[in-house]
Protein backbone atom coordinates (compact mmCIF):
# COMPACT_ATOMS: atom_id res chain seq x y z
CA UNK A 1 -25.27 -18.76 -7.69
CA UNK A 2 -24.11 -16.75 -4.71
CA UNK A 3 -23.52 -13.09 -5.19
CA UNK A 4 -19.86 -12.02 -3.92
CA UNK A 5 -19.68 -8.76 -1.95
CA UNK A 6 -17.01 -6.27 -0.78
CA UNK A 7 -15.94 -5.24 2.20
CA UNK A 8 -15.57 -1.33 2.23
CA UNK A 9 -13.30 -1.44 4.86
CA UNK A 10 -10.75 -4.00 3.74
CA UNK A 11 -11.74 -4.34 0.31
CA UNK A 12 -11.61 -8.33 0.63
CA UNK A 13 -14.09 -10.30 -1.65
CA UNK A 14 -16.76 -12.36 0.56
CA UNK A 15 -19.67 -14.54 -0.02
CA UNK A 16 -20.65 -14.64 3.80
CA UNK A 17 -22.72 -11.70 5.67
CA UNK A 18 -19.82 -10.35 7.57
CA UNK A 19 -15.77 -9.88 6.36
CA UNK A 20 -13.57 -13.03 7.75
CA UNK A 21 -10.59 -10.47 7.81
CA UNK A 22 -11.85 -7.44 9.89
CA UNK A 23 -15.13 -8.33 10.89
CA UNK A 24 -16.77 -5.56 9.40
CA UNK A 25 -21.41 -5.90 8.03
CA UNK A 26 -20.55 -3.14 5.47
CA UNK A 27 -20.06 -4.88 2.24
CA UNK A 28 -21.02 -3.90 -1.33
CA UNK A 29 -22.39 -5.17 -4.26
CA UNK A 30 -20.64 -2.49 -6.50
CA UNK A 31 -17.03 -3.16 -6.73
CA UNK A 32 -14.73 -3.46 -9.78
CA UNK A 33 -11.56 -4.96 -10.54
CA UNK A 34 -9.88 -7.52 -8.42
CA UNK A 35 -6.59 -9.03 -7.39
CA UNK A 36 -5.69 -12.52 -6.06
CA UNK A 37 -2.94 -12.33 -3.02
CA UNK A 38 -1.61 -15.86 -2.77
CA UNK A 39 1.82 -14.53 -0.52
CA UNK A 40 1.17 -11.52 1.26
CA UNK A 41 4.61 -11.24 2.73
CA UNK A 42 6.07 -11.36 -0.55
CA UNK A 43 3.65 -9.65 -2.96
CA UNK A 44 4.75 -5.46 -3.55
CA UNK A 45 0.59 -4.83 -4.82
CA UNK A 46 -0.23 -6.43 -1.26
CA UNK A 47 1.83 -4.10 0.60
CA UNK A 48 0.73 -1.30 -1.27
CA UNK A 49 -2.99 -2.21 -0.82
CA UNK A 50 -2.10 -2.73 3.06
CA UNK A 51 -3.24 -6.69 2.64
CA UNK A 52 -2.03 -8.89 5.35
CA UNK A 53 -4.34 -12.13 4.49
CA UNK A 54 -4.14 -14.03 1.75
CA UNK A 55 -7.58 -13.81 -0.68
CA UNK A 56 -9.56 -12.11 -3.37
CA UNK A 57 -9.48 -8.39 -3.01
CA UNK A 58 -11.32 -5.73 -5.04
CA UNK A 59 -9.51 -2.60 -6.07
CA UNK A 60 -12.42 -0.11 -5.95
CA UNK A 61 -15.33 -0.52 -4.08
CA UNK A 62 -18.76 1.78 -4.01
């Protein structure tokens, strides 16, 4: 099973080494609670969380 990890930066939810959305090597193990964006455009959590990408995205991350 592969472990998914969270960006600190962006807070997006990733199973490769480095964050698709910023780029960013500093990801977590430790994160809790998530949210699924499907329409960031549309979604009021997304704008509030500052997402611009579509994705998983955890809402605290250590």
């Amino acid at each position: 099973m592969v472990k998914e990890r969270a960006c600190r930066h962006c807070h997006y939810i990733t199973t490769e080494d480095r964050c698709p959305v910023c780029g960013s090597r500093d990801l977590s193990d430790e994160w809790f609670d998530l949210v699924i964006i499907i329409d960031p455009e549309k979604s009021r959590i997304a704008k509030k969380l500052g997402v611009k990408v579509p994705g998983k995205y955890a809402i605290r991350v250590r």
